[in-house]
Protein backbone atom coordinates (compact mmCIF):
# COMPACT_ATOMS: atom_id res chain seq x y z
CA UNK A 1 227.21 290.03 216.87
CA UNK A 2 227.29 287.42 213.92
CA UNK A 3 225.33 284.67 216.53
CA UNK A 4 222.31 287.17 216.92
CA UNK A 5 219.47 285.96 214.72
CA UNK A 6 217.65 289.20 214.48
CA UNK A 7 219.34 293.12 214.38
CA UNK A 8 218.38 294.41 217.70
CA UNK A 9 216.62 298.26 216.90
CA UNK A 10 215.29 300.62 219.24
CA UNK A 11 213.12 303.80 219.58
CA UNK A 12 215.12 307.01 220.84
CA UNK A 13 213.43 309.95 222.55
CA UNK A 14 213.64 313.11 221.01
CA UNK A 15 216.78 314.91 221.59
CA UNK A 16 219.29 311.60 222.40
CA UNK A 17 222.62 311.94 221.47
CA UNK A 18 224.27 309.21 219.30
CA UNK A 19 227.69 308.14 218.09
CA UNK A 20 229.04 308.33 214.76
CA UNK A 21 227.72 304.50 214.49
CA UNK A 22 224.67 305.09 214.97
CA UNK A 23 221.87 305.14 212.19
CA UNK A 24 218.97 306.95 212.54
CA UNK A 25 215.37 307.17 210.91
CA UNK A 26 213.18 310.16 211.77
CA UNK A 27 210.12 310.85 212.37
CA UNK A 28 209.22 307.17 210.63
CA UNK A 29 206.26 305.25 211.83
CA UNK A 30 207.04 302.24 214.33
CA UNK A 31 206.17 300.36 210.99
CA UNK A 32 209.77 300.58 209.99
CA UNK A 33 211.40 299.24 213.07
CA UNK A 34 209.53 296.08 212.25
CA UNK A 35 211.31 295.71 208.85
CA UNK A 36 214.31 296.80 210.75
CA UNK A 37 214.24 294.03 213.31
CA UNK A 38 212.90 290.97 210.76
CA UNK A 39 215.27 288.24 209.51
CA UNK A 40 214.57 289.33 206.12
CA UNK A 41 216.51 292.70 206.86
CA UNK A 42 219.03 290.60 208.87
CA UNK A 43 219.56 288.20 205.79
CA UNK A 44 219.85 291.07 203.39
CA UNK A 45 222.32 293.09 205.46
CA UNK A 46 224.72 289.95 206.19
CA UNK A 47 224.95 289.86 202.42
CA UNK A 48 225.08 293.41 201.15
CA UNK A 49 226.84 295.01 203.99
CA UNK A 50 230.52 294.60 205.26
CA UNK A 51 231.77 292.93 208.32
CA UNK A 52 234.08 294.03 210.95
CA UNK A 53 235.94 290.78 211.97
CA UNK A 54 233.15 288.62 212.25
CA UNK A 55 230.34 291.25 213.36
CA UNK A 56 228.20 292.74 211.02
CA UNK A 57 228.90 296.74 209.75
CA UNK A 58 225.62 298.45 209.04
CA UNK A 59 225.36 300.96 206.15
CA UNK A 60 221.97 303.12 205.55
CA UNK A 61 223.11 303.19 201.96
CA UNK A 62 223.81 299.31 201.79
CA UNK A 63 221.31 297.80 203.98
CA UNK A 64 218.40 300.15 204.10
CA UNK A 65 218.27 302.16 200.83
CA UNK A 66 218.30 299.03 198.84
CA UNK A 67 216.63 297.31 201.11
CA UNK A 68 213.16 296.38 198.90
CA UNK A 69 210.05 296.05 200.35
CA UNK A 70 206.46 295.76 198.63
CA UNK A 71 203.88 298.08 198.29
CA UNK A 72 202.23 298.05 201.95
CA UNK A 73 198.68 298.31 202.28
CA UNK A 74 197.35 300.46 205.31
CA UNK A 75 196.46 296.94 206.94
CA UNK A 76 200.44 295.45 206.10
CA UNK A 77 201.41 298.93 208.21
CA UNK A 78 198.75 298.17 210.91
CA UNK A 79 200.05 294.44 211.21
CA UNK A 80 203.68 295.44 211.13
CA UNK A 81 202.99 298.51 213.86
CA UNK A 82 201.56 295.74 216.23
CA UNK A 83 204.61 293.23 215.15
CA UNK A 84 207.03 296.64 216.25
CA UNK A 85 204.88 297.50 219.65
CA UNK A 86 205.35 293.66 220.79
CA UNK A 87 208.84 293.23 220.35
CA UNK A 88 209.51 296.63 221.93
CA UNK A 89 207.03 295.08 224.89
CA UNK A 90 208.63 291.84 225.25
CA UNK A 91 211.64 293.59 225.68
CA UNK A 92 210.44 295.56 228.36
CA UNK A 93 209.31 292.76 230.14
CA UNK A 94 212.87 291.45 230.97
CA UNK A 95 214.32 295.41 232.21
CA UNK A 96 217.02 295.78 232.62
CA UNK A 97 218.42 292.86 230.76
CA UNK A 98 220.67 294.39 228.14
CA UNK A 99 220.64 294.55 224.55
CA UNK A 100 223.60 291.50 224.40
CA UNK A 101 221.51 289.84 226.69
CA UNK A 102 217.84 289.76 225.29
CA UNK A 103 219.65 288.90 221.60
CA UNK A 104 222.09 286.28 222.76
CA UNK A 105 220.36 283.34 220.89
CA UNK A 106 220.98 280.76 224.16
CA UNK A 107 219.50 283.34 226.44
CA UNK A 108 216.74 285.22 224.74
CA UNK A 109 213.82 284.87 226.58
CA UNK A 110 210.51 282.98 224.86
CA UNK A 111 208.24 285.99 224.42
CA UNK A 112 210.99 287.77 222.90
CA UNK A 113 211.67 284.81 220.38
CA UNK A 114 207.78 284.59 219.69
CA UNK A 115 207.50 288.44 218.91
CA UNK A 116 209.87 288.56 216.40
CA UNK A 117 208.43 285.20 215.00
CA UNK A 118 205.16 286.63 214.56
CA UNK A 119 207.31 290.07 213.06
CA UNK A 120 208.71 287.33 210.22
CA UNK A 121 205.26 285.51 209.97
CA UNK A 122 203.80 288.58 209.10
CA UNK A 123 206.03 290.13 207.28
CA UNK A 124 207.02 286.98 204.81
CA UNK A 125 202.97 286.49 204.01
CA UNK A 126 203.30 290.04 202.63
CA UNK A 127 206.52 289.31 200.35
CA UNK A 128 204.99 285.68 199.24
CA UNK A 129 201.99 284.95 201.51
CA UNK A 130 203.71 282.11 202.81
CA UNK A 131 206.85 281.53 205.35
CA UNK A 132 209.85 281.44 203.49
CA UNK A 133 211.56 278.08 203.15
CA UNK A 134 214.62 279.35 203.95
CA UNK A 135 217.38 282.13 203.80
CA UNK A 136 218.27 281.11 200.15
CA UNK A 137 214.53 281.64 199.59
CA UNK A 138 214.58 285.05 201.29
CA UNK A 139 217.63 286.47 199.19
CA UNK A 140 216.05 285.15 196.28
CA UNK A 141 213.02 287.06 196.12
CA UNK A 142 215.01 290.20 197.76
CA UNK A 143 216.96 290.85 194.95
CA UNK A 144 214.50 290.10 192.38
CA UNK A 145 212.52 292.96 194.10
CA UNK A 146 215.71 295.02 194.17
CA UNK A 147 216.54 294.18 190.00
CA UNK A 148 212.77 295.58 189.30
CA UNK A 149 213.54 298.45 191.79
CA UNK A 150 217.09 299.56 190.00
CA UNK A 151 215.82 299.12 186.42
CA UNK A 152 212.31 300.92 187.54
CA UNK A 153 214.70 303.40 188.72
CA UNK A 154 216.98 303.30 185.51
CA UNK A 155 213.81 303.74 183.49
CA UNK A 156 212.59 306.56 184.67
């Protein structure tokens, strides 16, 4: 839904079926659902990906493949993999709330809100080492990261 302030992600057990919306990553640390669930992904995929009437429409190609982080350090991953395991936990806390539920932004419980804070926090001191000032600020330094990504890729 446009009114969610963060893209709800999830981890699947092996062998779960899916539907032909569905996007999947593999075998990827817990790191990843992290960069998944910040507002910087969010921010980037409301502006690179298409809509479907007022809803967002996630593409892997679009939103994740061009998606540019920086180089993590083995302590970013750590920081991020605790950011991941406490949204996941906060989430559990409120079972069986649903999905719509826990990510409506007039319901979603405190500890959910402060878990993905912290995800942001952490994850915006390893883009800048600072909280961005704003989404403006966030799409700003995500596509400068992506120009030096394309023409690094151009280059080579």
């Amino acid at each position: 839904s446009e009114a969610r302030e963060y893209l709800p992600t999830t981890l699947l057990p092996g062998k779960t079926g899916t539907t032909n919306q569905a996007f999947a990553l593999y075998d990827a640390p817990l790191w990843n659902l992290a960069l998944l669930a910040s507002r910087m992904h969010l921010v980037w995929v409301g502006t690179v990906c298409g809509k479907l009437k007022t809803d967002y429409r996630y593409s892997n190609t679009l939103g994740w493949n061009t998606f540019s982080v920086p180089v993590l350090t083995e302590k970013n991953k750590h920081d991020l993999t605790r950011c991941a395991e406490d949204i996941l936990l906060a989430r559990e806390m409120h079972w069986p709330a649903t999905i719509a539920d826990l990510y409506d932004p007039e319901k979603m419980p405190s500890d959910l809100r402060s878990a993905h804070d912290r995800n942001d926090e952490v994850l915006e001191r390893i883009y800048i080492g600072r909280r961005f000032k704003n989404d403006t600020e966030r799409l700003e330094k995500l596509f400068e990261l992506y120009t030096k990504m394309t023409n690094a890729k151009g280059a080579a």
